[in-house]
Protein backbone atom coordinates (compact mmCIF):
# COMPACT_ATOMS: atom_id res chain seq x y z
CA UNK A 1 -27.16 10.01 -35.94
CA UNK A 2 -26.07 8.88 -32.43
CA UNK A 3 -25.88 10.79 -29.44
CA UNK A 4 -26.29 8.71 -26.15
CA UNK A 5 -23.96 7.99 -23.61
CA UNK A 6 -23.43 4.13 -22.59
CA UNK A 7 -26.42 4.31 -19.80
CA UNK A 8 -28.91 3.18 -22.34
CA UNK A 9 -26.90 0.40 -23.11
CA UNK A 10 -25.87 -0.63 -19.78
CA UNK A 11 -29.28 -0.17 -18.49
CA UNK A 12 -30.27 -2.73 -21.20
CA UNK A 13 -27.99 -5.53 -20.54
CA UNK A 14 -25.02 -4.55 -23.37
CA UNK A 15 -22.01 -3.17 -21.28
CA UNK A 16 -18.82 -3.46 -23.32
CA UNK A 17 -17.10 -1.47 -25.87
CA UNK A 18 -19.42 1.36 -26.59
CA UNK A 19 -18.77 3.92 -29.35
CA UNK A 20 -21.38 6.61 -27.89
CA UNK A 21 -21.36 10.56 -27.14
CA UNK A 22 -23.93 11.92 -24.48
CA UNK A 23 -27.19 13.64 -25.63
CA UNK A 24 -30.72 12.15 -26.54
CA UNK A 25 -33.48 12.56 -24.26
CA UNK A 26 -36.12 9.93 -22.08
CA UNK A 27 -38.87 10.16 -24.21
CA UNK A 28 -39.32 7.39 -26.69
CA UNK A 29 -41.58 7.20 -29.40
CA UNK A 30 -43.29 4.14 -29.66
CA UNK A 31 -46.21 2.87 -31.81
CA UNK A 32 -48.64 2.50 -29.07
CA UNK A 33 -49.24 5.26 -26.29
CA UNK A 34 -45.88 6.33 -25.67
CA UNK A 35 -45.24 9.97 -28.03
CA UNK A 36 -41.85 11.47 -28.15
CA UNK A 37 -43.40 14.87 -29.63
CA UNK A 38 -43.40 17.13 -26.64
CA UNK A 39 -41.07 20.23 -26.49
CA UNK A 40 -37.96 20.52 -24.89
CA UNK A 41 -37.03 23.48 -23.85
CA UNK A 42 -33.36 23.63 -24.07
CA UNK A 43 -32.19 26.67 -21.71
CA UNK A 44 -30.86 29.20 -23.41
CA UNK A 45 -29.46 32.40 -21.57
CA UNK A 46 -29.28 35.99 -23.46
CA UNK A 47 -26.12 36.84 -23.97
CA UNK A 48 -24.69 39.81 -26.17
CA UNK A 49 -22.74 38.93 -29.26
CA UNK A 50 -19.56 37.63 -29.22
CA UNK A 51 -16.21 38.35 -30.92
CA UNK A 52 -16.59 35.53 -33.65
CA UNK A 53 -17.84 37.28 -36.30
CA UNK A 54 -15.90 39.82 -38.62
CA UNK A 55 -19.26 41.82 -38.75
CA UNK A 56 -22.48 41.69 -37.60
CA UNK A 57 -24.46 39.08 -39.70
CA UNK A 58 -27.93 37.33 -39.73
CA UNK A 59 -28.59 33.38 -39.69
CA UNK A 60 -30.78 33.17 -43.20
CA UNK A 61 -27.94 34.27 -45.29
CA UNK A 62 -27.92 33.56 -48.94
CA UNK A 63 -25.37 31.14 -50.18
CA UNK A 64 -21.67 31.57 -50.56
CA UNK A 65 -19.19 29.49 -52.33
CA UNK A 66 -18.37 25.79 -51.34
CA UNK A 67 -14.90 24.52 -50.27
CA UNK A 68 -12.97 21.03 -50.42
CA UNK A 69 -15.80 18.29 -51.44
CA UNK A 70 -15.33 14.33 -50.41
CA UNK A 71 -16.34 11.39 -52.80
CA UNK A 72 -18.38 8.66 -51.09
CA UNK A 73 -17.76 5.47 -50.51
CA UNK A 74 -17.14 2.99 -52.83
CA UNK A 75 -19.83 1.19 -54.23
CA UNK A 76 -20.94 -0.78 -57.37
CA UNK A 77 -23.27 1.05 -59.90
CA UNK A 78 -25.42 -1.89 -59.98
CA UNK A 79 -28.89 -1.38 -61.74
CA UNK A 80 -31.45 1.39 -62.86
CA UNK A 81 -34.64 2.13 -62.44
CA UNK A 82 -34.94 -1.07 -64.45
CA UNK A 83 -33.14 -3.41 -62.73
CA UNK A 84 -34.85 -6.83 -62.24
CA UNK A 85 -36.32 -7.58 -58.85
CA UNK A 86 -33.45 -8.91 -56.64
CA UNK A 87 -30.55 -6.99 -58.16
CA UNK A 88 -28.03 -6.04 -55.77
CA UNK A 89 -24.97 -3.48 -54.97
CA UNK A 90 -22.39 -3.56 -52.88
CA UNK A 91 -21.65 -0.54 -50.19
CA UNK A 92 -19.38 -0.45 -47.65
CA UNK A 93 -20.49 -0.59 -43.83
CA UNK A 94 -18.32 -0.08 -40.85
CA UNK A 95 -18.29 -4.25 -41.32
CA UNK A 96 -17.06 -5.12 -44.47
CA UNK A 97 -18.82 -4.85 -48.06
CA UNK A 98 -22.20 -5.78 -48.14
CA UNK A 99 -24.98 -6.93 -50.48
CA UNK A 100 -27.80 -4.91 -50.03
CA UNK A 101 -31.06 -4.38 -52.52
CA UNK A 102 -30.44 -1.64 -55.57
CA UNK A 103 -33.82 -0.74 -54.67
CA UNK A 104 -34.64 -1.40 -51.11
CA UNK A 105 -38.83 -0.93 -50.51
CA UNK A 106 -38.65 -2.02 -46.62
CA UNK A 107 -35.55 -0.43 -44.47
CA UNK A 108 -35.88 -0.64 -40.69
CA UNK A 109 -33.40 1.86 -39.20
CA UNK A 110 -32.59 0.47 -35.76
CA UNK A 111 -32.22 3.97 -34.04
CA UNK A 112 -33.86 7.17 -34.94
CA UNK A 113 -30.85 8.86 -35.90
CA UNK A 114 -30.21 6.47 -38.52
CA UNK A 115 -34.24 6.85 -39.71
CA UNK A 116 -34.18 10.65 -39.53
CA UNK A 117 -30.38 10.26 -41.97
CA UNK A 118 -32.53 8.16 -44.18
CA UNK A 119 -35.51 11.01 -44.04
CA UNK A 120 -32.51 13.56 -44.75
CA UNK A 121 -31.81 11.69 -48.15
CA UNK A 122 -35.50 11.13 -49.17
CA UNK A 123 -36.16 7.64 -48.16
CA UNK A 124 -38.47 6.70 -45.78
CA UNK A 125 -37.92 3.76 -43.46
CA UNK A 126 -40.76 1.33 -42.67
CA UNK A 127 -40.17 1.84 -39.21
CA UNK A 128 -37.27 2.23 -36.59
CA UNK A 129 -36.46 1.86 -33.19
CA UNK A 130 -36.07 5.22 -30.34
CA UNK A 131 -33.00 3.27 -29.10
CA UNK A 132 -31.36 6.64 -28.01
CA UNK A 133 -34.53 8.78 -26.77
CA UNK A 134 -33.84 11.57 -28.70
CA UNK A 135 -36.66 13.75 -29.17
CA UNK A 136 -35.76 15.74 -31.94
CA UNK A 137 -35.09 12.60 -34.84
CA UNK A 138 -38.29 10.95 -33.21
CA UNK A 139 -40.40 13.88 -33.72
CA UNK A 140 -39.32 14.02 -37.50
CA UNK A 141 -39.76 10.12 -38.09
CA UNK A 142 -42.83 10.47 -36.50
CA UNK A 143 -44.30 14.11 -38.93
CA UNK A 144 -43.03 11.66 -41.24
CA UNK A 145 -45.54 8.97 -40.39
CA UNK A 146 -42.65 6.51 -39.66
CA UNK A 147 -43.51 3.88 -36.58
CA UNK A 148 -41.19 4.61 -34.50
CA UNK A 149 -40.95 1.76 -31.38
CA UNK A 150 -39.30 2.25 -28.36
CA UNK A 151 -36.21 -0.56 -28.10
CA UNK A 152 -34.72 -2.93 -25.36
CA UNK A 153 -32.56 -4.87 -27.73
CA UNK A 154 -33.15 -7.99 -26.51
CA UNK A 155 -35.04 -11.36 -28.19
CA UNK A 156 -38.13 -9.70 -28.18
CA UNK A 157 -37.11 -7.00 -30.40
CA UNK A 158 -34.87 -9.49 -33.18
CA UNK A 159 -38.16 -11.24 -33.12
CA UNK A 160 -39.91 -7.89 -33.93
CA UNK A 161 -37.55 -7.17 -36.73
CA UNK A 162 -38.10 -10.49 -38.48
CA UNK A 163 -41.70 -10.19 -38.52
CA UNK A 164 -41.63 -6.95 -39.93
CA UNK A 165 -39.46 -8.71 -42.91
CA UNK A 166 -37.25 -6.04 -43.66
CA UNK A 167 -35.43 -5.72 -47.23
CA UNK A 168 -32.58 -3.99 -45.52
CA UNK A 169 -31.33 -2.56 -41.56
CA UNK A 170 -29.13 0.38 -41.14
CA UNK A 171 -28.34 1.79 -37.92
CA UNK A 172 -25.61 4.23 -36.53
CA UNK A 173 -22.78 1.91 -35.57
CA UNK A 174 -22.08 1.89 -31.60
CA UNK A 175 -19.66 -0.57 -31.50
CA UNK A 176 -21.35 -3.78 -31.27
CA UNK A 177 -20.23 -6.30 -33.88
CA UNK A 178 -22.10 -9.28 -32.47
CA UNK A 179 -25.05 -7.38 -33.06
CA UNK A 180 -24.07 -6.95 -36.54
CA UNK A 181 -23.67 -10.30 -37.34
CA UNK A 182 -27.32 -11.14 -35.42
CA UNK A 183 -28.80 -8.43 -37.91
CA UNK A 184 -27.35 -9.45 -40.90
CA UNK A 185 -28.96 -13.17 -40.40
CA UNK A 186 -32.26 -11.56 -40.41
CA UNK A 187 -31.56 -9.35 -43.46
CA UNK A 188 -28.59 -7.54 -45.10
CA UNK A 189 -27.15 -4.53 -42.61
CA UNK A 190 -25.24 -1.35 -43.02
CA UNK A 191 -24.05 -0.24 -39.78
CA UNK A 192 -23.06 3.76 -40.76
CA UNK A 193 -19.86 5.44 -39.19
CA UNK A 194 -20.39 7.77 -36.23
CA UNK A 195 -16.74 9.41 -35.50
CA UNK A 196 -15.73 10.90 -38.76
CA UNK A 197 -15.53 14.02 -40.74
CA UNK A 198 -19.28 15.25 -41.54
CA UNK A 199 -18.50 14.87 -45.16
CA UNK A 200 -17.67 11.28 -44.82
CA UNK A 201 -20.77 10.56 -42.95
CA UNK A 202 -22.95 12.66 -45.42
CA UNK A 203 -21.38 10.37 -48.44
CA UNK A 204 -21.92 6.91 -46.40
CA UNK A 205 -25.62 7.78 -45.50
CA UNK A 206 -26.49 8.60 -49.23
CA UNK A 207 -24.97 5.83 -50.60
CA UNK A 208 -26.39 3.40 -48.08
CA UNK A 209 -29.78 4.71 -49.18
CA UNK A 210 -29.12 4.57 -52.87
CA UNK A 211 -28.89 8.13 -54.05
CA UNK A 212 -25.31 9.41 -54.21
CA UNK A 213 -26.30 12.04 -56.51
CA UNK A 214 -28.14 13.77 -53.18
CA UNK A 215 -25.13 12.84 -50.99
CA UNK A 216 -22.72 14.52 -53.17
CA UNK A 217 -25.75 17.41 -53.54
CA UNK A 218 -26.02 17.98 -50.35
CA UNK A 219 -22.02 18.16 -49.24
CA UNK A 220 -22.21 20.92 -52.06
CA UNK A 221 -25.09 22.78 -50.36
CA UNK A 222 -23.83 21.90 -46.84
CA UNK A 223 -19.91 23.02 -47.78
CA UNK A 224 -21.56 26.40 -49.30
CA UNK A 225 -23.47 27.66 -45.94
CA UNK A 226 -20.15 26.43 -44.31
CA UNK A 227 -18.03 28.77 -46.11
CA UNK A 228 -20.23 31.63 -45.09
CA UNK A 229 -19.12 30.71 -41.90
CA UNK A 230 -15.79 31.28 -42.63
CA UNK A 231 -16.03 34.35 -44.84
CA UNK A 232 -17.65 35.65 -41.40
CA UNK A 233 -15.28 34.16 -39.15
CA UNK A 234 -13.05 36.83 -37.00
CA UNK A 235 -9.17 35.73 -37.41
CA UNK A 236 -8.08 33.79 -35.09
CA UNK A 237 -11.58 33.21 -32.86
CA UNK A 238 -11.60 29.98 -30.71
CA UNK A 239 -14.89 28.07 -29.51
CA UNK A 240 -15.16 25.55 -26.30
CA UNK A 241 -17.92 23.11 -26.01
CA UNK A 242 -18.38 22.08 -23.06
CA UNK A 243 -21.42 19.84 -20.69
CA UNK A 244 -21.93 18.27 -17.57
CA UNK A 245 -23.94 15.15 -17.04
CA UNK A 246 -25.50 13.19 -14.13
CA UNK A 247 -23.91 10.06 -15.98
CA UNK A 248 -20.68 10.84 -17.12
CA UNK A 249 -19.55 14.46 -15.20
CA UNK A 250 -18.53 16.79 -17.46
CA UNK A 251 -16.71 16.54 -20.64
CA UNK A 252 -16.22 18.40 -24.13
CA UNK A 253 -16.87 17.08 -27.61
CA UNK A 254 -12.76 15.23 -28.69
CA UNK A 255 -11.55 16.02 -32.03
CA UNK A 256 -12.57 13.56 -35.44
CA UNK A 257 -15.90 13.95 -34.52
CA UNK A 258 -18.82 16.29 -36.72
CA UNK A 259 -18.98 18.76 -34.46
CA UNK A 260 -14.79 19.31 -34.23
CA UNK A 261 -14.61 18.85 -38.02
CA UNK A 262 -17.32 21.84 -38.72
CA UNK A 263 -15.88 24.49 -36.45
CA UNK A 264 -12.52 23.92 -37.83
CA UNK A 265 -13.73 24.15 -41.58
CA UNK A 266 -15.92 27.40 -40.19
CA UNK A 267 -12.44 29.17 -39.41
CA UNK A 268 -12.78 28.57 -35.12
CA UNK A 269 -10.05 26.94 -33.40
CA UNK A 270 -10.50 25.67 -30.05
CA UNK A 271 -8.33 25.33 -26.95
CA UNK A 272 -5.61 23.35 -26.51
CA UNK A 273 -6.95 21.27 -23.98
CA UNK A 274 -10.08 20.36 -26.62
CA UNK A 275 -7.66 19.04 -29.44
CA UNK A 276 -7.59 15.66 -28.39
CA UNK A 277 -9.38 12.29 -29.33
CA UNK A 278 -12.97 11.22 -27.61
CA UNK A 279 -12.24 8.38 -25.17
CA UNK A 280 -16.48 7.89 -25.62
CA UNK A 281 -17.83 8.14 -29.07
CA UNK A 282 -17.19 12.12 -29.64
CA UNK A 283 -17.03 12.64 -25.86
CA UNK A 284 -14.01 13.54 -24.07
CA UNK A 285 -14.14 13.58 -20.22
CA UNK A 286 -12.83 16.58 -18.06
CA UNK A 287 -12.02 17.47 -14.54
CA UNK A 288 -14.00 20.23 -13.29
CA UNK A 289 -11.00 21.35 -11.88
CA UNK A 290 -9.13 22.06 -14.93
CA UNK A 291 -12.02 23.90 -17.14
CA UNK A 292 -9.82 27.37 -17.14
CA UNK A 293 -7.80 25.23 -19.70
CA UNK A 294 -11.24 25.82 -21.44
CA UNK A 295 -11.31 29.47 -22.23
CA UNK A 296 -12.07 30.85 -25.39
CA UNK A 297 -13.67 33.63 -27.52
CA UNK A 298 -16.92 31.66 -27.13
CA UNK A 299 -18.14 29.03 -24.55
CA UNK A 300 -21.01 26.97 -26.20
CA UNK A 301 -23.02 24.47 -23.38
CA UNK A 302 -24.69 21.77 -24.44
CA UNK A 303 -28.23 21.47 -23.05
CA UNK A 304 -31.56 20.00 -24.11
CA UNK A 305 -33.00 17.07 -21.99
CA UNK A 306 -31.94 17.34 -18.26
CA UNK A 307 -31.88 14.04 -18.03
CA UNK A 308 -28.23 14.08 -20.24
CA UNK A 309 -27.33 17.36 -20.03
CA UNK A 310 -27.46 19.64 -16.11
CA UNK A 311 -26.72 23.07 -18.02
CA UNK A 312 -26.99 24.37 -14.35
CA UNK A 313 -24.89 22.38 -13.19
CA UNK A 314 -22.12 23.12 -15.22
CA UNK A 315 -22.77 26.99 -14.62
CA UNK A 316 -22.57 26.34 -11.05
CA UNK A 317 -19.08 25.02 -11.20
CA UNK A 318 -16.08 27.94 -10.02
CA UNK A 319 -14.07 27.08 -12.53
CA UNK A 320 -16.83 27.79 -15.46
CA UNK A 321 -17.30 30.80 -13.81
CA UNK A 322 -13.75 31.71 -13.23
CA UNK A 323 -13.74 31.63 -17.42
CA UNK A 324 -13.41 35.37 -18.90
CA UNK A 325 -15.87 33.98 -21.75
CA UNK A 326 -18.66 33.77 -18.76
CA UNK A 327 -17.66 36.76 -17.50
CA UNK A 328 -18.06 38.72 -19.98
CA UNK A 329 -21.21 36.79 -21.17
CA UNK A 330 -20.03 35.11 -24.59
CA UNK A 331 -21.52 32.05 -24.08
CA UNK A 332 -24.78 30.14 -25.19
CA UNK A 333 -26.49 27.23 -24.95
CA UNK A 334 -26.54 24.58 -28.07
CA UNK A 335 -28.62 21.08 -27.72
CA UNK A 336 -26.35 18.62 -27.14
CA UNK A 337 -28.19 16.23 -29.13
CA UNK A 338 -27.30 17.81 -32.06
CA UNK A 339 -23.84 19.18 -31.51
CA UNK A 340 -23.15 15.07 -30.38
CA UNK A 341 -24.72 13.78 -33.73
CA UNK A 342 -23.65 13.92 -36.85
CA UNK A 343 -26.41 13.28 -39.49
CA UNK A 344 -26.94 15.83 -42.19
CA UNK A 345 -30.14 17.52 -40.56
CA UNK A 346 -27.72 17.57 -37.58
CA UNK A 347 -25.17 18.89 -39.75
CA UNK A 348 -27.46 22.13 -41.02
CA UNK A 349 -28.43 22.75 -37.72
CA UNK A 350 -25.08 23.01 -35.98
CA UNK A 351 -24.13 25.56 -38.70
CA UNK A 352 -27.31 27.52 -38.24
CA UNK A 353 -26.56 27.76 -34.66
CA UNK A 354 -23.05 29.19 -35.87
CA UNK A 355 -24.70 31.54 -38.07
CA UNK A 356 -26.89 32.41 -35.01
CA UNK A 357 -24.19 33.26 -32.51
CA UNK A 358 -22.26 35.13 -35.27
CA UNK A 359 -25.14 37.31 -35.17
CA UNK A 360 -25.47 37.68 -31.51
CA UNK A 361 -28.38 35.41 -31.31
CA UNK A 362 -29.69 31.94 -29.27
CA UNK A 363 -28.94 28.36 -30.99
CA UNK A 364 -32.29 26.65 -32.49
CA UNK A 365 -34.06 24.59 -29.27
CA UNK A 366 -36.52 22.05 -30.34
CA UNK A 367 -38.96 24.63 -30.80
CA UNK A 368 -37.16 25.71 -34.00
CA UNK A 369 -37.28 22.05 -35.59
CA UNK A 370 -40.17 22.29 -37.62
CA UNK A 371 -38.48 25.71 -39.37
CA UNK A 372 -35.31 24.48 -39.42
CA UNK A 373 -36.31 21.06 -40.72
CA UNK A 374 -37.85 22.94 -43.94
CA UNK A 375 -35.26 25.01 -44.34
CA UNK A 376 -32.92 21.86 -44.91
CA UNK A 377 -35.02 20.43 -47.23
CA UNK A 378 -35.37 23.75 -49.32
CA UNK A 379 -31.46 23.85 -49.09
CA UNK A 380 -30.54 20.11 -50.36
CA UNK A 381 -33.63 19.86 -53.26
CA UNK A 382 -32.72 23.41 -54.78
């Protein structure tokens, strides 16, 4: 859902406490001129397998057996297909318990990662916002013939919102809860979790939208390709993630975010210095200095959009490449707009980019999302 660092926000007037991981890109959508639907080309050197896998493998493989599953959140069973206009149900945002429609006709998603997690379940928003720039959740709102506007948060945009009369708002929650309360005078608003294990997020997002049954569907379907992982996992194999910035320097991804929670449940561990919490949405700062503490059986960069993520930059650093992982060329390159995210598209992809490296091959770039994007929906209707 959210990837941005606190930039956008400052940029637009809303410094404060700001629950956001770097990633996203300039481009907005908008439903005028402006098109967020040209490629980024996410660099991505060739580099020979690494040890990660317990054999070679490929990155279509069929599906394995599922592990642990998570309920979602609580909420009230209110209504059928039925139900008498006005009915309500109660779900849980990061907020408090709130009374949204049991059949919503008109969300507006408030950021595109929050409209492409609604796409993910089968409902289509009215429209949303490009609050974070990212190109890849624009360009699926927008296949999706979703109006997608860019966003300044200010008057301007509340005003927007009203006229379009929305039944329901749901955005990715970045740690403003004035805004929440602004939103929920217009209509009722779910503001989703960001930092949390994937299944938790999966469960929220479905049951915001109304269909559990697909939530819990596609944990199963999600938890199987996961488990592959693992079967193929070498013992023992570690993974760094690490980025630099123009912003915010260069950092790694903290633990109790997506991206920690599926590379532990694949069967990689990662170095010490990586087991720690965010101290910016899933983003946890690091001293250039100290990235030997960063060492592992695989280095995976997170590029994309230059204007978040200086891959070269990073490679130009001593330190990175002082790292035996460089040396010895185990390392790829990942788009960070994914690996900071945590929808379930974003969830698929990161463990197709696993199954990718396990075979020796590049991460998907934004060239890969119209594949990819058909391959999750094959995955979570089957």
């Amino acid at each position: 859902m959210i990837c941005q660092l606190t930039r956008r926000f400052i940029t637009l007037g809303l410094a404060g406490s700001m629950a956001l991981s770097a990633c996203g890109s300039d481009g907005a959508g908008s439903t005028d001129s402006n098109s967020a639907s040209e490629t980024i080309d996410a660099a991505a050197d060739t580099t020979p397998p690494s040890p990660l896998a317990t054999e070679p493998t490929t990155s279509d493989s069929a599906s394995g057996s599922g592990s642990d599953s998570a309920s979602a959140p609580a909420t009230d069973d209110a209504g059928d297909d039925s139900a008498s206009e006005g009915a309500t149900r109660t779900v849980e945002s990061v907020y408090g318990s709130v009374e949204v429609p049991v059949d919503p006709q008109r969300i507006f998603t408030l950021d595109e990662y929050a409209g492409a997690a609604l796409l993910a379940n089968g409902v289509e928003p009215i429209g949303s916002f490009a609050t974070f720039r990212a190109r890849l959740p624009i360009q699926l709102l927008e296949d999706a013939d979703v109006d997608v506007t860019e966003s300044v948060f200010g008057d301007a945009n509340l005003e927007f919102i009203a006229e379009i009369d929305p039944d329901m708002i749901v955005y990715t929650d970045f740690g403003l809860p004035e805004l929440n309360d602004t939103l929920s005078e217009i209509a009722p608003t779910v503001a989703l979790p960001f930092v949390a294990p994937w299944r938790d997020i999966v469960a929220a997002i479905a049951t915001t939208a109304g269909v559990d049954d697909n939530g819990a569907g596609t944990i199963e379907q999600l938890e199987n390709r996961i488990a592959e992982r693992s079967a193929n996992a070498a013992p023992d194999a570690t993974i760094s993630l690490l980025a630099t910035g123009p912003q915010f320097g260069t950092f790694t991804v903290g633990i109790g975010g997506v991206a920690a929670s599926i590379l532990e449940a694949a069967g990689y561990g990662r170095p010490d210095a990586e087991l720690a919490p965010p101290d910016l949405g899933v983003s946890l700062s690091l001293s250039p200095e100290n990235l030997g503490d960063h060492d592992a059986d695989h280095v995976i960069q997170l590029g994309g959009d230059e204007s978040f993520y200086t891959v070269d930059e990073l490679q130009a650093l001593p330190t990175f490449q002082a790292l035996p992982a460089v040396q010895d060329g185990r390392t790829s390159v990942a788009l960070g707009e994914i690996w900071t995210s945590s929808d379930p598209f974003s969830v698929f992809w990161m463990i197709e980019d696993l199954a990718a490296i396990q075979a020796g091959e590049e991460p998907g770039t934004i060239d890969d999302v119209d594949t990819r994007w058909a391959a999750f929906t094959e995955l979570v209707s089957g």
